[in-house]
N, C-alpha and C. Protein backbone atom coordinates (compact mmCIF):
# COMPACT_ATOMS: atom_id res chain seq x y z
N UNK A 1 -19.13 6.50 28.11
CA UNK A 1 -18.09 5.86 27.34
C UNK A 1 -18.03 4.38 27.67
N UNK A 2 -18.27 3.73 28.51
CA UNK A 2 -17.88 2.33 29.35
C UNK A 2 -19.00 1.93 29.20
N UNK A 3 -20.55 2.39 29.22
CA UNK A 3 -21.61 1.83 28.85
C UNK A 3 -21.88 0.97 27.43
N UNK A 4 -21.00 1.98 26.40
CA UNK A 4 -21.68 1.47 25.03
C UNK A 4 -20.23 -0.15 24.57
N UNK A 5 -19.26 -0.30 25.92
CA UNK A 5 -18.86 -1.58 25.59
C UNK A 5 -19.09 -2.83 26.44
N UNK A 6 -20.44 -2.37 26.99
CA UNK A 6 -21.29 -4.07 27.85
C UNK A 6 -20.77 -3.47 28.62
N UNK A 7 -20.49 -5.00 29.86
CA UNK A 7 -20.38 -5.16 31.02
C UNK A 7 -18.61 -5.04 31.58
N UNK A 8 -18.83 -3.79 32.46
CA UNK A 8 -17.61 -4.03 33.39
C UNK A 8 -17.08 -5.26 33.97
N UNK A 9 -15.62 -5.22 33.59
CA UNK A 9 -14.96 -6.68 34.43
C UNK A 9 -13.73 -6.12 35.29
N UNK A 10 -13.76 -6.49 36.00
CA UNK A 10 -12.50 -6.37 36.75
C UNK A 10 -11.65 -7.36 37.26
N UNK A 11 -10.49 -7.59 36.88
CA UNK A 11 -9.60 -8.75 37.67
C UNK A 11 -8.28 -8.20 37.86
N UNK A 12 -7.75 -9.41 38.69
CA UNK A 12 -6.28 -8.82 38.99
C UNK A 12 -5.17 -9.77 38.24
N UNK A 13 -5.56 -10.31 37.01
CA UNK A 13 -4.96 -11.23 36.04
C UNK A 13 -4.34 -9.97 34.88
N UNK A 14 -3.02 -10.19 33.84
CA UNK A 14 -2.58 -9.16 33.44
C UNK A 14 -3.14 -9.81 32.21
N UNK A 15 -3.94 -10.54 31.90
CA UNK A 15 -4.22 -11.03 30.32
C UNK A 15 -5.35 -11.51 30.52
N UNK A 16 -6.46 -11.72 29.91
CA UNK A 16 -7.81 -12.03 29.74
C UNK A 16 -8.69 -10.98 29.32
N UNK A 17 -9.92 -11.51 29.16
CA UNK A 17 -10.99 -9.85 28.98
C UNK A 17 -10.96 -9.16 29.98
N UNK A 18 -11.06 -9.23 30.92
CA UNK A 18 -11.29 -7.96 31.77
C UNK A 18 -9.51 -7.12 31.95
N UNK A 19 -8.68 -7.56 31.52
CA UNK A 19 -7.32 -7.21 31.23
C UNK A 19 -7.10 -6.14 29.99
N UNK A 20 -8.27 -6.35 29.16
CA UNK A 20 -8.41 -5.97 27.45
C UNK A 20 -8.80 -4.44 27.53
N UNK A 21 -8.11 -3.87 26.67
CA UNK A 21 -9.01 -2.31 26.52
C UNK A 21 -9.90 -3.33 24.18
N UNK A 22 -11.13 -3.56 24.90
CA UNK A 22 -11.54 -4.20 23.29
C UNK A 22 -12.72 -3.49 22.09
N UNK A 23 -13.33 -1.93 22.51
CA UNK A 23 -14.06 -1.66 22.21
C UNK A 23 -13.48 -0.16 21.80
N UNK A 24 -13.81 0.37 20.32
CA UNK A 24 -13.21 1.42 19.65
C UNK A 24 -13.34 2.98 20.67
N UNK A 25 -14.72 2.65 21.16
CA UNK A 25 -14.54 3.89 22.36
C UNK A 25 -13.53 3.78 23.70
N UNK A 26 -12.74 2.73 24.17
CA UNK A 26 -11.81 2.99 25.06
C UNK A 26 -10.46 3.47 24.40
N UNK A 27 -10.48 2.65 23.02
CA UNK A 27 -9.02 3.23 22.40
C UNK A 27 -9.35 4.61 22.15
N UNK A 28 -10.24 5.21 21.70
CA UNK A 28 -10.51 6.57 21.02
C UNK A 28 -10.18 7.34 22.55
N UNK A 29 -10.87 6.99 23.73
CA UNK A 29 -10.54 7.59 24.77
C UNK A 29 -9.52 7.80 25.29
N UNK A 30 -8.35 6.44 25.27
CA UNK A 30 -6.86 6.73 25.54
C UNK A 30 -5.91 7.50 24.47
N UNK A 31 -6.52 7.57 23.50
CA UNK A 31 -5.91 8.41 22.10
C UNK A 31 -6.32 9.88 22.72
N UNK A 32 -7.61 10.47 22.52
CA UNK A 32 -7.67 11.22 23.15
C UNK A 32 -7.08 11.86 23.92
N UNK A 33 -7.47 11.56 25.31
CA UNK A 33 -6.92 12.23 26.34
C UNK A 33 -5.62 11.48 27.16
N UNK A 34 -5.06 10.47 26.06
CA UNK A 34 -3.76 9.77 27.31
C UNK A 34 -2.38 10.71 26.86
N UNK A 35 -1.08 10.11 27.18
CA UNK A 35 -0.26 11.05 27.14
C UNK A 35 0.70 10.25 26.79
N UNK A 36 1.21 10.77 25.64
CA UNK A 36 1.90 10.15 24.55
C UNK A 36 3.09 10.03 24.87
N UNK A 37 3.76 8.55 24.96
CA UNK A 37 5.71 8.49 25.13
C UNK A 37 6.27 7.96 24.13
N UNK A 38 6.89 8.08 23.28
CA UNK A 38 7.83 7.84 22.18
C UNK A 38 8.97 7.03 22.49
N UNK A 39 9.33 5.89 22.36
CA UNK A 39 11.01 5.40 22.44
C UNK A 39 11.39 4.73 21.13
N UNK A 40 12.85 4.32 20.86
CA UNK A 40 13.37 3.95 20.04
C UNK A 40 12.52 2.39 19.46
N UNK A 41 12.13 1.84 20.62
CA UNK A 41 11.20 0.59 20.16
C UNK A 41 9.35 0.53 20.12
N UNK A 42 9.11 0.90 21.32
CA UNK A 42 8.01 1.43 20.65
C UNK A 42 7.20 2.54 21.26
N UNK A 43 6.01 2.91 20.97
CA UNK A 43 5.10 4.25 21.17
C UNK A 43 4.43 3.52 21.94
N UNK A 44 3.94 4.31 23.32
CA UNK A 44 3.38 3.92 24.51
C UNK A 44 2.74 5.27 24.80
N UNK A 45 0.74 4.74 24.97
CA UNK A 45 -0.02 6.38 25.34
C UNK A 45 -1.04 5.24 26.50
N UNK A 46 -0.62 6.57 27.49
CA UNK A 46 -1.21 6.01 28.87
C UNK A 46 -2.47 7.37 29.44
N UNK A 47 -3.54 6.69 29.49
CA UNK A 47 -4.72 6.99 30.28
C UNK A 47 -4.47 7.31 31.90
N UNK A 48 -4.16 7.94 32.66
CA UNK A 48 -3.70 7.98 33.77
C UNK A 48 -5.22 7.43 34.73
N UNK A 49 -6.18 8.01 34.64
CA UNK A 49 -7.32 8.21 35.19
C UNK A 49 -8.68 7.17 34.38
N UNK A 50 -8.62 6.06 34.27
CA UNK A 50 -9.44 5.66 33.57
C UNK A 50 -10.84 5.82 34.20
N UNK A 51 -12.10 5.87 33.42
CA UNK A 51 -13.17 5.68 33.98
C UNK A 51 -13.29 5.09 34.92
N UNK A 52 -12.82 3.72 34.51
CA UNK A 52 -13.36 2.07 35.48
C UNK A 52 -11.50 1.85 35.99
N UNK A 53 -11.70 1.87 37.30
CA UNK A 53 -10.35 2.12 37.82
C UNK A 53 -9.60 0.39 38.18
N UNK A 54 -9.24 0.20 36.92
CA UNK A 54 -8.62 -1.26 36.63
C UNK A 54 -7.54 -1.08 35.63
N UNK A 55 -6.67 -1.58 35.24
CA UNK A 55 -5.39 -1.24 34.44
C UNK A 55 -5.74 -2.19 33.62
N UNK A 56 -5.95 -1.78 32.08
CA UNK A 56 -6.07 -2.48 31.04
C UNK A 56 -5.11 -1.96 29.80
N UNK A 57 -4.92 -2.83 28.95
CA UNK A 57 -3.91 -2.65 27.27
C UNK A 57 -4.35 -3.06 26.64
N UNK A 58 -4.16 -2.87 24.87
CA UNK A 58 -3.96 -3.18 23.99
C UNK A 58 -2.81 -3.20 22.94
N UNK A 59 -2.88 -3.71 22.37
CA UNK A 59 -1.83 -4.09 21.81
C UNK A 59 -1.85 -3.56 19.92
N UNK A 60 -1.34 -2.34 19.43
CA UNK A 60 -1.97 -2.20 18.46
C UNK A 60 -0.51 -2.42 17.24
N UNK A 61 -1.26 -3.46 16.05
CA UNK A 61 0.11 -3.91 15.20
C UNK A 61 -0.56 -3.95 14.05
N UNK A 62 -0.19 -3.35 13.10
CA UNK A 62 -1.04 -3.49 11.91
C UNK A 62 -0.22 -4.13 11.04
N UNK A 63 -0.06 -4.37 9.94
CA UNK A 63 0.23 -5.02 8.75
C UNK A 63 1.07 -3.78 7.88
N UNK A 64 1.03 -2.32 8.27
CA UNK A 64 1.62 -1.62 8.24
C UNK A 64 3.26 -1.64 8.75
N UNK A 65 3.53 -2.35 10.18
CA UNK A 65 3.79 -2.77 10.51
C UNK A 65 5.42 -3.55 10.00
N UNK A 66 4.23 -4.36 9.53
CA UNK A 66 5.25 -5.45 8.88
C UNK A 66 4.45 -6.50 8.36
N UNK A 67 4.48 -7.09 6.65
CA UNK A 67 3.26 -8.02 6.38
C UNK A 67 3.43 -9.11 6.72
N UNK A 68 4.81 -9.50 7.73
CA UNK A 68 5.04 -10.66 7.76
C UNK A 68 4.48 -10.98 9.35
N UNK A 69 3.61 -12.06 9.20
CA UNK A 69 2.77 -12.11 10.72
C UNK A 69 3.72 -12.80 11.69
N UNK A 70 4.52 -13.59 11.45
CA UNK A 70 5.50 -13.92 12.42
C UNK A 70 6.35 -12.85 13.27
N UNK A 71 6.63 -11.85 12.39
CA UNK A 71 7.36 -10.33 12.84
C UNK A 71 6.17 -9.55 13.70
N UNK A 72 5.36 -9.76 13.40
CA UNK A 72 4.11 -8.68 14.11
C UNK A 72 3.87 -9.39 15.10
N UNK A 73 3.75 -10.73 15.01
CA UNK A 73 3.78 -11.54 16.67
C UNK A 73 4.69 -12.14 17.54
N UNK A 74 6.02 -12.07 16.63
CA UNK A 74 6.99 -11.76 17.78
C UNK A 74 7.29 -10.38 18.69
N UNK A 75 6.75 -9.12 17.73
CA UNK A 75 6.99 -8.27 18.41
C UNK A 75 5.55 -7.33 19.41
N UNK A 76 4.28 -8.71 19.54
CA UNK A 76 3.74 -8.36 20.17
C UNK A 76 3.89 -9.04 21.35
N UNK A 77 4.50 -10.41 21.22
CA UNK A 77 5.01 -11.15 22.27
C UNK A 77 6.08 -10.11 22.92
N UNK A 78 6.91 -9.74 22.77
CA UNK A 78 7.87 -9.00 23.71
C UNK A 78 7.03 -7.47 23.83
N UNK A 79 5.85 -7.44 23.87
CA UNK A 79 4.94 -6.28 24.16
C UNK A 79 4.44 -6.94 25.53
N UNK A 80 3.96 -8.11 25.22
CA UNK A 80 3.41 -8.44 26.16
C UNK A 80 3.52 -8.48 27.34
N UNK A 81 5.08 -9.68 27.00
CA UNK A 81 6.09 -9.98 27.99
C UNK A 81 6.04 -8.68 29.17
N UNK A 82 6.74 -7.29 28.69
CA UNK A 82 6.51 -6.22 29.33
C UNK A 82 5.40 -5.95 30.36
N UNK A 83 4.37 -6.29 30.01
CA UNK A 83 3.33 -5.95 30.27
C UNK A 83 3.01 -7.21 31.60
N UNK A 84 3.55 -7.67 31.27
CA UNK A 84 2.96 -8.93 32.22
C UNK A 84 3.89 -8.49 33.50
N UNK A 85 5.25 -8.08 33.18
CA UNK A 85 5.86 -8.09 34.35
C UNK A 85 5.79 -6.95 34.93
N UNK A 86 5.34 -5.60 34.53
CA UNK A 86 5.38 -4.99 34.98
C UNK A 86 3.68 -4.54 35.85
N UNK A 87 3.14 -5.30 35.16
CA UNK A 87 1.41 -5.47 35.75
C UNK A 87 1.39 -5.75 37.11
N UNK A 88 1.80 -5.87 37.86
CA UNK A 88 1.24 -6.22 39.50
C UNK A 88 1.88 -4.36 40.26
N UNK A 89 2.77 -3.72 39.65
CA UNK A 89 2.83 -2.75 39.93
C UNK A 89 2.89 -1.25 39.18
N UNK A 90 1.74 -1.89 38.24
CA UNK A 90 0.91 -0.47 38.03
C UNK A 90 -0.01 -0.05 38.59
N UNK A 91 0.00 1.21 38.60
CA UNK A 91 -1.58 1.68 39.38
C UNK A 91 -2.67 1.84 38.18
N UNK A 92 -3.80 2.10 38.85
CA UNK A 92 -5.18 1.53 37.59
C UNK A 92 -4.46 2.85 36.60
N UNK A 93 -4.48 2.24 35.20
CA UNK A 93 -4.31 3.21 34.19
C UNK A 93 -4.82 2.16 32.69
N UNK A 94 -5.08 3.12 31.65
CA UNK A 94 -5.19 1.99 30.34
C UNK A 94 -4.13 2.93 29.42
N UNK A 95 -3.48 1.59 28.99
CA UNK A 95 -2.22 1.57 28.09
C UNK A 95 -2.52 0.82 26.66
N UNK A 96 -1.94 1.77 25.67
CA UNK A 96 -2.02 1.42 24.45
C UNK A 96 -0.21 1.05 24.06
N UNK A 97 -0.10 0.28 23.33
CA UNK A 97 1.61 -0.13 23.12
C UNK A 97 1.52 -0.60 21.40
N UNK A 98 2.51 0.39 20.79
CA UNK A 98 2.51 0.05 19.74
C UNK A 98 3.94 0.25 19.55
N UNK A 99 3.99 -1.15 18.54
CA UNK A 99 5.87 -1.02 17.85
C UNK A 99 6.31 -0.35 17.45
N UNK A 100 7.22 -0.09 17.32
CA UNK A 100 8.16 0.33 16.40
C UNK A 100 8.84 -0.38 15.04
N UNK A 101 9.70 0.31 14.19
CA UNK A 101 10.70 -0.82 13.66
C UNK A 101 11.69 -1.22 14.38
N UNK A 102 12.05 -0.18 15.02
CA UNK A 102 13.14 -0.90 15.97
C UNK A 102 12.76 -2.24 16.61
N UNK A 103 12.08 -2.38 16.91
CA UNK A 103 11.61 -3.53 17.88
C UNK A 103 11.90 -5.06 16.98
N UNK A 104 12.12 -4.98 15.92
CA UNK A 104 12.32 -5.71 14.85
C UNK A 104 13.23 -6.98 15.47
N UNK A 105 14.59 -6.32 15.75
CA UNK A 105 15.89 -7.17 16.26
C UNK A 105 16.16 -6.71 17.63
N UNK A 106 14.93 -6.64 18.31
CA UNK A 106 15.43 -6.16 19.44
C UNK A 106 14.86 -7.70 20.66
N UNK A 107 15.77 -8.08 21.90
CA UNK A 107 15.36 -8.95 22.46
C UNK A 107 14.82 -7.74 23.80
N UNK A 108 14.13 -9.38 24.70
CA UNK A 108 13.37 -8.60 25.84
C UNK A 108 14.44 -7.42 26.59
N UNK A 109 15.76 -7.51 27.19
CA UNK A 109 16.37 -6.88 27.54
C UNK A 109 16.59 -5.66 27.37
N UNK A 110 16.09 -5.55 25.89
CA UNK A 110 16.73 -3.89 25.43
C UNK A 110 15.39 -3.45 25.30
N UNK A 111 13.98 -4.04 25.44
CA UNK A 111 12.44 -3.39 25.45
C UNK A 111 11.91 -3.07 26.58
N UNK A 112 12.56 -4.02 27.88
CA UNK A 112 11.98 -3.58 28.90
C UNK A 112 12.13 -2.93 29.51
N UNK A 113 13.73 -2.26 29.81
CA UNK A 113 14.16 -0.80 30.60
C UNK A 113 13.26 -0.01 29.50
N UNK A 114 13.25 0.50 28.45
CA UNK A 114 12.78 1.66 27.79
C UNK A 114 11.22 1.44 28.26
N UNK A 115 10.10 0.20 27.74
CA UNK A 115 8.54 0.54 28.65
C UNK A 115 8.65 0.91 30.12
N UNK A 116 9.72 0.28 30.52
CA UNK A 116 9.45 0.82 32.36
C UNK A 116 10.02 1.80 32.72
N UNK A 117 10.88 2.87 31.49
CA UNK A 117 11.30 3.88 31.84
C UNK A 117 9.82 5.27 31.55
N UNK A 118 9.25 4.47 30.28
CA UNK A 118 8.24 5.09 29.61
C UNK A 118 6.74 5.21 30.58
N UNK A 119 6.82 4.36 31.63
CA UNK A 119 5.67 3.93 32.38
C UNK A 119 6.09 4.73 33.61
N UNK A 120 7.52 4.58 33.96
CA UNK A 120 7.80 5.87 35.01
C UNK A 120 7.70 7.17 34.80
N UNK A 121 7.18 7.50 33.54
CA UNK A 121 7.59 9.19 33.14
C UNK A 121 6.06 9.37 33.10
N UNK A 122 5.48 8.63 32.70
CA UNK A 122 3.75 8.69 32.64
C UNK A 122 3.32 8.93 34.43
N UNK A 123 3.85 8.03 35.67
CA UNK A 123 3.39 8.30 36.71
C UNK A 123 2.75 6.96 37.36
N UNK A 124 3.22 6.30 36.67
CA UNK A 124 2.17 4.93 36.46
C UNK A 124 2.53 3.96 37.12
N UNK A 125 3.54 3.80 37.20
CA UNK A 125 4.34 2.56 37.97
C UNK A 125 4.66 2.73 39.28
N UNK A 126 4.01 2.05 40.06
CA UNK A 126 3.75 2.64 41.34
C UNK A 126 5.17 2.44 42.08
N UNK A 127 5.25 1.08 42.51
CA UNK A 127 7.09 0.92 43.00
C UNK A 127 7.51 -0.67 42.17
N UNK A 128 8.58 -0.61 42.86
CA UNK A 128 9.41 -1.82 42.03
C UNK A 128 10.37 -2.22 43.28
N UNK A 129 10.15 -3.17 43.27
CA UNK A 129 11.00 -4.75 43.89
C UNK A 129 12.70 -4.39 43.42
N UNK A 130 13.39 -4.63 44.67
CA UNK A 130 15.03 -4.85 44.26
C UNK A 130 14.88 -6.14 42.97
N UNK A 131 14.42 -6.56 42.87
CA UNK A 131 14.64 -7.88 41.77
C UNK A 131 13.98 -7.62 40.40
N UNK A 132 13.37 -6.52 40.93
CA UNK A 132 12.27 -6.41 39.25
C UNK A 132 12.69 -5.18 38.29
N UNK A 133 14.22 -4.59 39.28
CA UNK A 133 14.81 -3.49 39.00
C UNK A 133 15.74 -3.62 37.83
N UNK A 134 16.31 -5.50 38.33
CA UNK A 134 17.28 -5.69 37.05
C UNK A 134 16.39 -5.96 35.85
N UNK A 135 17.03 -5.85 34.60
CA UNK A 135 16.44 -5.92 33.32
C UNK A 135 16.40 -7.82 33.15
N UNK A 136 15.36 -8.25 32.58
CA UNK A 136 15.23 -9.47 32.21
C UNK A 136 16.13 -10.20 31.13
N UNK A 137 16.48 -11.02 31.45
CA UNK A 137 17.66 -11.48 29.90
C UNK A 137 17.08 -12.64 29.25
């Protein structure tokens, strides 16, 4: 599976290529076999066990979505956001994050307890900091 997308990267940066799940066989693989969490903002399916033991995402937003690209990239920006802060204490897993409508009028505050509640039920989030406990405003 990891062969037919080049070369392994590994870093400890939460954004760049080696950060990326970018090749249709890793998504097909976390579709597959990851384990699906549902919230009011958005759908989160986590790979517990990846091949290549590095924690990678994608970010999936279609035009389905919403056709308006400002809406699809604000609400991949507060995907991100998530992702960034909660990245130094995940353990290796690959995460797929897709919106919701809710996510529409929703600010960081009310997205990030629900992914880090969604990332605790998966197994994934290894520990958390007294400071990283409060919600971001």
């Amino acid at each position: 599976m990891a062969e037919s997308c080049g070369k392994a990267l590994s870093s400890d940066k939460a954004f760049g290529p080696a950060a990326r799940l970018r090749c249709r066989a890793h998504l097909d693989a976390v579709r597959a076999n990851g384990m699906n969490l549902a919230g009011r903002y958005s759908v989160i399916v986590v790979l517990k066990t990846p091949p290549e033991m590095d924690r990678r995402t994608a970010f999936l937003i279609s035009r389905r979505f919403d056709l308006n690209a400002v809406v699809r990239n604000r609400a991949r920006r507060l995907l991100r956001e998530c992702w960034r802060q909660l990245f130094p204490n995940l353990a290796p897993c690959w995460v797929l994050m897709i919106p919701r409508k809710g996510i529409k009028n929703a600010k960081l505050g009310d997205v990030f307890p629900e992914i880090r509640k969604n990332l605790l039920k998966a197994g994934v989030l290894v520990s958390l900091d007294d400071d990283e406990k409060s919600t971001p405003s």
